[in-house]
C-alpha atoms as a PDB file:
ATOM      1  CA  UNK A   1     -49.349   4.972  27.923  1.00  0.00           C
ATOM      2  CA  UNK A   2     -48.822   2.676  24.825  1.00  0.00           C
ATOM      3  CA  UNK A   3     -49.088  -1.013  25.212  1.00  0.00           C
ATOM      4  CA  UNK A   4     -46.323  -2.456  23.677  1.00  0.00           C
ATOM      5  CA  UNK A   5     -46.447  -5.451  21.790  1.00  0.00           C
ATOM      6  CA  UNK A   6     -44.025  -7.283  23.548  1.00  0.00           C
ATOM      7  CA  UNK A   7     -44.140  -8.464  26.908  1.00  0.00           C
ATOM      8  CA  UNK A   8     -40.995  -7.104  29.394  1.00  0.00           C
ATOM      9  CA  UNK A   9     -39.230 -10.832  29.588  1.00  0.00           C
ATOM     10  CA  UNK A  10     -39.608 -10.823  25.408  1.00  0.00           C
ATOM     11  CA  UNK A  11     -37.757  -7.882  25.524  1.00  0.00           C
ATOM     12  CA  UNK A  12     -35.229  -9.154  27.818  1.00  0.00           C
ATOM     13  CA  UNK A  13     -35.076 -12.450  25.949  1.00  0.00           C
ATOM     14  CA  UNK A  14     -34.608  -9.932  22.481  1.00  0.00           C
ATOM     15  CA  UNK A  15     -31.918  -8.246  24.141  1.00  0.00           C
ATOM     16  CA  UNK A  16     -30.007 -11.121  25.355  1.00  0.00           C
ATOM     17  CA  UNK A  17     -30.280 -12.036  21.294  1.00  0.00           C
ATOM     18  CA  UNK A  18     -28.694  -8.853  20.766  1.00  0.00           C
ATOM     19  CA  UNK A  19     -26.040  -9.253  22.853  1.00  0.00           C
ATOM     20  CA  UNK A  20     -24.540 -12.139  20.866  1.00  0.00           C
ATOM     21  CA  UNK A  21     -25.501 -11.242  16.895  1.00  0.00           C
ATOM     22  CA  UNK A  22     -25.677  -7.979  15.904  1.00  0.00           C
ATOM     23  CA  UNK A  23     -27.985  -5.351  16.487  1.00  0.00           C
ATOM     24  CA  UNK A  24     -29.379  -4.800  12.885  1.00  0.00           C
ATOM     25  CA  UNK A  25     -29.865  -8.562  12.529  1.00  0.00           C
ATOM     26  CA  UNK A  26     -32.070  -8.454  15.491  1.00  0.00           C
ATOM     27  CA  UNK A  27     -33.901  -6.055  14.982  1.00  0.00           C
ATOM     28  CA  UNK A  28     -35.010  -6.826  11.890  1.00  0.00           C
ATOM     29  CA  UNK A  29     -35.900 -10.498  12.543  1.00  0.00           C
ATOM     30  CA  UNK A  30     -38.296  -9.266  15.245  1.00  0.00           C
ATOM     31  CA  UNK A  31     -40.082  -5.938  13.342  1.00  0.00           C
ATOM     32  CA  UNK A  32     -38.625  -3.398  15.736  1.00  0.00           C
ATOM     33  CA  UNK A  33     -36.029  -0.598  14.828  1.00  0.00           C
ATOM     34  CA  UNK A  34     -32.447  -0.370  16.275  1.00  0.00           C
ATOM     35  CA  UNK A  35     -33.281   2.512  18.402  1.00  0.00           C
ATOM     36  CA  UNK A  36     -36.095   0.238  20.148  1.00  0.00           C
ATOM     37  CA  UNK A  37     -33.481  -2.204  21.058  1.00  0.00           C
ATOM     38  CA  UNK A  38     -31.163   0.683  22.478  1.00  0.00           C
ATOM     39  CA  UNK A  39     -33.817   1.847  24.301  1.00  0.00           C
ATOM     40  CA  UNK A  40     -34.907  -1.337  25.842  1.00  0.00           C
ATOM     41  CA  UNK A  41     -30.985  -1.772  26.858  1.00  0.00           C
ATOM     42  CA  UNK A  42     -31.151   1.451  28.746  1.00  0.00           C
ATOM     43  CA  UNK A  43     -34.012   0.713  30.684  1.00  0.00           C
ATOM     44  CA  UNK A  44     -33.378  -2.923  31.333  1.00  0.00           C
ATOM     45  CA  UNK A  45     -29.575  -3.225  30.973  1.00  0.00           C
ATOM     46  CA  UNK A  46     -28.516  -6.598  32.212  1.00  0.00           C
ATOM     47  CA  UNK A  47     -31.416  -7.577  33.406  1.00  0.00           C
ATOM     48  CA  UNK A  48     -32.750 -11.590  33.326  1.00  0.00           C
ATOM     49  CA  UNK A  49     -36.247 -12.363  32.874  1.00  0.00           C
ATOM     50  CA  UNK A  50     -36.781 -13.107  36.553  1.00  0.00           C
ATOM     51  CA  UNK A  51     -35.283  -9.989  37.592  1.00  0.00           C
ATOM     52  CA  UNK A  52     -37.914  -8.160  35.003  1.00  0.00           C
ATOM     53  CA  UNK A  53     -41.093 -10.134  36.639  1.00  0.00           C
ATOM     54  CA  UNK A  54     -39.291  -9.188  40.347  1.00  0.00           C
ATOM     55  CA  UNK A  55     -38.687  -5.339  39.580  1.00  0.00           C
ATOM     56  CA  UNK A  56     -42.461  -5.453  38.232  1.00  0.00           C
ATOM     57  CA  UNK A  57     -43.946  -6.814  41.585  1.00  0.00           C
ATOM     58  CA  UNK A  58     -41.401  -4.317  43.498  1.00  0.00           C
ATOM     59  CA  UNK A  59     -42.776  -1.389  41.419  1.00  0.00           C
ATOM     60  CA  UNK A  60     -46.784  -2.535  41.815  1.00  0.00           C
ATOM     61  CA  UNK A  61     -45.328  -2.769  45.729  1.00  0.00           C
ATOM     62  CA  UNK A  62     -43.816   0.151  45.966  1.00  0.00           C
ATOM     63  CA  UNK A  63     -47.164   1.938  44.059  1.00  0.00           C
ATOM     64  CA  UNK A  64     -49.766   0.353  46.752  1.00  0.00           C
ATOM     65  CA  UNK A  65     -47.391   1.889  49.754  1.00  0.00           C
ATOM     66  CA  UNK A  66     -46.857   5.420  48.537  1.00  0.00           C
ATOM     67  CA  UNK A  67     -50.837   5.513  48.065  1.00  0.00           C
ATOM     68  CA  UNK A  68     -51.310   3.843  51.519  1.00  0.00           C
ATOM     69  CA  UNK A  69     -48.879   6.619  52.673  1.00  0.00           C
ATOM     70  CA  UNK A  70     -50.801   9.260  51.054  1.00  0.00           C
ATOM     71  CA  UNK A  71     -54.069   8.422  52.486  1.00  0.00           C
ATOM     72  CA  UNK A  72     -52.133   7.906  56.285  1.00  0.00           C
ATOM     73  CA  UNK A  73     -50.860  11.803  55.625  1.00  0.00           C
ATOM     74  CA  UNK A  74     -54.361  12.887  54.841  1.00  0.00           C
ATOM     75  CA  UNK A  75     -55.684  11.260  58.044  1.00  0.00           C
ATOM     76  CA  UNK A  76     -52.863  12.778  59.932  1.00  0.00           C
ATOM     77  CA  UNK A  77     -53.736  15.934  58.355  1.00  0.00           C
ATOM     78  CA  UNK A  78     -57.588  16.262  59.328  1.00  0.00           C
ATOM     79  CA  UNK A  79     -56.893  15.110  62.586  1.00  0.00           C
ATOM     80  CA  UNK A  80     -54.631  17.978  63.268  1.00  0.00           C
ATOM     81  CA  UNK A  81     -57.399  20.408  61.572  1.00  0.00           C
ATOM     82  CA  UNK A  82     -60.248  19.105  63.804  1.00  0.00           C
ATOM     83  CA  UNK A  83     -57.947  19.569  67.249  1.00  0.00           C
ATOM     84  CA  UNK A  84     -57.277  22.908  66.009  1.00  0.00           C
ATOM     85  CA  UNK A  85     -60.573  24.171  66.241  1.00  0.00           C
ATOM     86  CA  UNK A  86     -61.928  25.403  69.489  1.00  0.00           C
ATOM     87  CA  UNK A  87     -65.261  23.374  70.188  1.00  0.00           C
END
């Protein structure tokens, strides 16, 4: 994926500009387009800054479960296959 050239809480802190002078005017002053500012509203919304930095350390949670998860299901798994088969 793309790295972006602003950071998520920039974004935030953009879109909290945007909120209070118009969209255009925004954009503009910081190089990005009008549909980059929609877009960042749709996937932030009404987010603060601290919420941004707090749904990024829930996501890299949530990330390191679902693997430790996977690799719990694949123990389960050859367990099962190995007491399946007659010794």
């Amino acid at each position: 994926m793309r790295q972006s050239r602003f950071s998520e809480e920039q974004m935030v802190k953009i879109l909290r500009e945007a909120d209070a002078k118009p969209i255009g005017e925004v954009a503009k002053k910081h190089g990005v387009s009008d549909q980059t500012i929609y877009a960042w509203r749709k996937r932030f919304g009404t987010l603060d800054a601290a919420d941004v930095k707090r749904l990024r350390q829930l996501e890299q949670e949530n990330g390191r479960l679902k693997k430790l998860l996977a690799e719990r299901d694949l123990d389960i798994e050859l367990l099962k296959e190995v007491s399946r088969k007659k010794w």
